[in-house]
C-alpha atoms as a PDB file:
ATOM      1  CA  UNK A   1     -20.353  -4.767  12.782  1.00  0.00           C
ATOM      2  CA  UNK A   2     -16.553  -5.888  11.852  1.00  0.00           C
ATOM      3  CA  UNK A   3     -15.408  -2.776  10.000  1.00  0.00           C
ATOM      4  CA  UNK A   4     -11.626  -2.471   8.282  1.00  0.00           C
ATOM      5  CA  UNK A   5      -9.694   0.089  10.509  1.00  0.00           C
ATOM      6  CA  UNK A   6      -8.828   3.502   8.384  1.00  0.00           C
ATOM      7  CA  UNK A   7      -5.042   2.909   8.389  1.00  0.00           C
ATOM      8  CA  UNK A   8      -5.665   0.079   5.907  1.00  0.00           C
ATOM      9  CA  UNK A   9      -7.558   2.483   3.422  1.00  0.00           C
ATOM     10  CA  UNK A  10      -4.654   4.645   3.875  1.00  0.00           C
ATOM     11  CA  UNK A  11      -2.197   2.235   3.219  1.00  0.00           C
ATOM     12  CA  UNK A  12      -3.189   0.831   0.307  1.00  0.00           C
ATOM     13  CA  UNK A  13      -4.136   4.950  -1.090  1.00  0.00           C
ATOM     14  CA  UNK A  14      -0.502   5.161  -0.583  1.00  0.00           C
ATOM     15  CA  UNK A  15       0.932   2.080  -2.245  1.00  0.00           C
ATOM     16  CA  UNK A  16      -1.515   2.811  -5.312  1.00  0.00           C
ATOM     17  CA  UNK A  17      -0.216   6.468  -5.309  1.00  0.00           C
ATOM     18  CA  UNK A  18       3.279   4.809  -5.313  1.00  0.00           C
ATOM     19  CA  UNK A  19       2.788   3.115  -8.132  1.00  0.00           C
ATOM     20  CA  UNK A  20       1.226   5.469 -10.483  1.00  0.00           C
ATOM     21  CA  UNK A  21       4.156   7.817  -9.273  1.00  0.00           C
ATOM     22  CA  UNK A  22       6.957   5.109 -10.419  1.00  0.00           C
ATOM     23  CA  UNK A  23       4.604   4.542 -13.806  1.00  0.00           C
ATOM     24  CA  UNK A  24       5.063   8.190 -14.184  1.00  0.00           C
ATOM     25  CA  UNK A  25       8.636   8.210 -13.341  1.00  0.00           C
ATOM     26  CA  UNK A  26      10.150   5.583 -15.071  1.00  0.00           C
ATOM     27  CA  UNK A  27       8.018   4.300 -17.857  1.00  0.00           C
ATOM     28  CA  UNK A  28       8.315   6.205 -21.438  1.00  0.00           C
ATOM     29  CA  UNK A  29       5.191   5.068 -23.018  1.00  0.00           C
ATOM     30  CA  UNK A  30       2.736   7.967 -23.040  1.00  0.00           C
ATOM     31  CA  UNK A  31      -0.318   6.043 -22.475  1.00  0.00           C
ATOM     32  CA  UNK A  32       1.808   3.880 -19.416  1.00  0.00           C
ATOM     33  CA  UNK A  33       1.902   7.431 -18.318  1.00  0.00           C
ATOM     34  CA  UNK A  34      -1.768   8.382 -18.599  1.00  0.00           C
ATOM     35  CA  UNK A  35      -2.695   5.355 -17.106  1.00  0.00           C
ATOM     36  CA  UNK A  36      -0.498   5.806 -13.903  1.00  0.00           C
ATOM     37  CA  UNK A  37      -1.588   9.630 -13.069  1.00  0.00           C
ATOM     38  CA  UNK A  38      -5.101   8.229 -13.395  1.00  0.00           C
ATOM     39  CA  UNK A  39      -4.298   5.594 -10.629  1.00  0.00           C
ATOM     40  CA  UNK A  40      -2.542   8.706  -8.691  1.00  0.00           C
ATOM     41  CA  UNK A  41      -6.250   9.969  -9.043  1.00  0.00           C
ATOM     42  CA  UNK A  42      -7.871   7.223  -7.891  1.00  0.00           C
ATOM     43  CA  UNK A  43      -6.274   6.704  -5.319  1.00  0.00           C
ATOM     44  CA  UNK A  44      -6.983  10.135  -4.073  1.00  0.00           C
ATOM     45  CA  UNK A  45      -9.995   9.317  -4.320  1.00  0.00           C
ATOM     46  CA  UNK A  46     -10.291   6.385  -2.055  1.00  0.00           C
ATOM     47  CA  UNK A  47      -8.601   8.510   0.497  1.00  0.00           C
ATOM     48  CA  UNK A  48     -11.376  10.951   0.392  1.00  0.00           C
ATOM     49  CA  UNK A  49     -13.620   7.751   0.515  1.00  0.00           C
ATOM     50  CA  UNK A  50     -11.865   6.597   3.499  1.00  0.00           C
ATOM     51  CA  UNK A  51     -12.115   9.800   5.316  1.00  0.00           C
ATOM     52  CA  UNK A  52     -15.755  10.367   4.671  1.00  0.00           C
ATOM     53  CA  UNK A  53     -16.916   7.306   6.327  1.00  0.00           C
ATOM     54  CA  UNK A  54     -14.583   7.515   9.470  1.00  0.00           C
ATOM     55  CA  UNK A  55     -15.539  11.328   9.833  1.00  0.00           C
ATOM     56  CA  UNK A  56     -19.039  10.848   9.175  1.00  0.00           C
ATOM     57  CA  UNK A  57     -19.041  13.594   6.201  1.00  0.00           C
ATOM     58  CA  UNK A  58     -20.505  13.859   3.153  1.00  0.00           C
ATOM     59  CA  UNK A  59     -18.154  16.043   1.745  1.00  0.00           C
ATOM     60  CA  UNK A  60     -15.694  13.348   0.829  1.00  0.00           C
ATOM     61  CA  UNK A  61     -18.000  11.759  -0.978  1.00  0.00           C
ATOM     62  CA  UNK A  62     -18.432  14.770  -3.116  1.00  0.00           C
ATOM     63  CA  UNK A  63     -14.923  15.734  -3.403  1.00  0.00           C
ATOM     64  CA  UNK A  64     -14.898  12.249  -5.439  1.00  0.00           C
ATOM     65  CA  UNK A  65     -17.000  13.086  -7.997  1.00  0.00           C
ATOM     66  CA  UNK A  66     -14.948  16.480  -8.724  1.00  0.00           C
ATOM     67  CA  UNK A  67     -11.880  14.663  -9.310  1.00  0.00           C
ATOM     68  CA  UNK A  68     -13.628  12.139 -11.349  1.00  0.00           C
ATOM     69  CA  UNK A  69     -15.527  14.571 -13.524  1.00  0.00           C
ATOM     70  CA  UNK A  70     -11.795  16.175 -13.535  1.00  0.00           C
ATOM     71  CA  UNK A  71     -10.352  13.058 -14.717  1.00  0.00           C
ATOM     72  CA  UNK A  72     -12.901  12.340 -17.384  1.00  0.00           C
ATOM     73  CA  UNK A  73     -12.101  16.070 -18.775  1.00  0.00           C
ATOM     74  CA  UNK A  74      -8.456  14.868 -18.912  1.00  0.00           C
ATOM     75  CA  UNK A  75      -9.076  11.877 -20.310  1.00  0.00           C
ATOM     76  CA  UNK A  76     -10.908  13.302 -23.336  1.00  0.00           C
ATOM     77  CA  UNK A  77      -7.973  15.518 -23.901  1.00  0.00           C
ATOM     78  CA  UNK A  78      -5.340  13.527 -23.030  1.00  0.00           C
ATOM     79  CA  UNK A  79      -6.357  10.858 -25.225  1.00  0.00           C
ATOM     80  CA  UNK A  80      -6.942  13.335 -28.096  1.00  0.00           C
ATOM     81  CA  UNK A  81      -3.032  14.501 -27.558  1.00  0.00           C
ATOM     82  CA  UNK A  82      -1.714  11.427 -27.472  1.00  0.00           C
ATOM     83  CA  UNK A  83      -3.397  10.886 -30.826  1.00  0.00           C
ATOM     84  CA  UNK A  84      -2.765  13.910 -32.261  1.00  0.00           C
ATOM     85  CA  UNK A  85       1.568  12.783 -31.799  1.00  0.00           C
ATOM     86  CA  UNK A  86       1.032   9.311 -32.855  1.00  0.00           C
ATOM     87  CA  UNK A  87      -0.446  10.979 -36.116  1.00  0.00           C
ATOM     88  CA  UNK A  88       2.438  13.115 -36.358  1.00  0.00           C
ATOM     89  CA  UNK A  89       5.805  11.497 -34.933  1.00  0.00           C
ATOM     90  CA  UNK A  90       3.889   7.822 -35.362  1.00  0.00           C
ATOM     91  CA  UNK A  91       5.229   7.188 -31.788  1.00  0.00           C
ATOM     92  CA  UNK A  92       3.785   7.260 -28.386  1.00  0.00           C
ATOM     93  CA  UNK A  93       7.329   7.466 -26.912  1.00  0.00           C
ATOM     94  CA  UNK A  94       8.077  10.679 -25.058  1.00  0.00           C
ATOM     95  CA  UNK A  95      11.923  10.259 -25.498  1.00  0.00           C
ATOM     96  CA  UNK A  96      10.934  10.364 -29.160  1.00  0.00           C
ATOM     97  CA  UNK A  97       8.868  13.256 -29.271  1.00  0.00           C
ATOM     98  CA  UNK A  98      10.685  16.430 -28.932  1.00  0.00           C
ATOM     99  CA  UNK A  99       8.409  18.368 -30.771  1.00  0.00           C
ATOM    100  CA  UNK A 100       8.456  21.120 -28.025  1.00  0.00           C
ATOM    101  CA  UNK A 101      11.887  21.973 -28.223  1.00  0.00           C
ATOM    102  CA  UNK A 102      11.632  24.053 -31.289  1.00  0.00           C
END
């Protein structure tokens, strides 16, 4: 059986984590930023993926559905903040929102 070598999982875990790291960086746009930390997440998770085949354990696997029960918890609430500004500020702007400075 052809398999794809574990460096490649790795890899592309790292350029996904790159890029929900720059989304989180430079974008302003609190659901751009939502979106990006859940690609940080996911690609976690296909690290833990990757590592559970090529060791052989389970454990991996169920590391997975921690962080995804994790990141359903924070989308619930992170959805229901983001609404909760627009409804006050009617922006979803962070540079706008300085609501937490007084």
């Amino acid at each position: 059986m052809n398999s794809i070598p574990l460096e490649f999982y790795i890899i592309l875990s790292g350029i996904l984590f790159t890029i929900g790291a720059l989304g989180v960086v430079l974008r302003r746009n609190a659901i751009i930023i939502f979106m990006s930390i859940e690609i940080m997440l996911n690609s976690v998770n296909l690290s833990f993926v990757a590592f559970s085949r090529y060791l052989a354990d389970p454990a991996g696997q169920i590391f997975v559905f921690f962080v995804m029960a994790v990141a359903a918890a924070e989308s619930a609430v992170g959805l229901a903040i983001i609404i909760a500004l627009f409804k006050k500020k009617e922006t979803v702007y962070v540079d706008e929102v300085n609501s937490l400075k007084h």
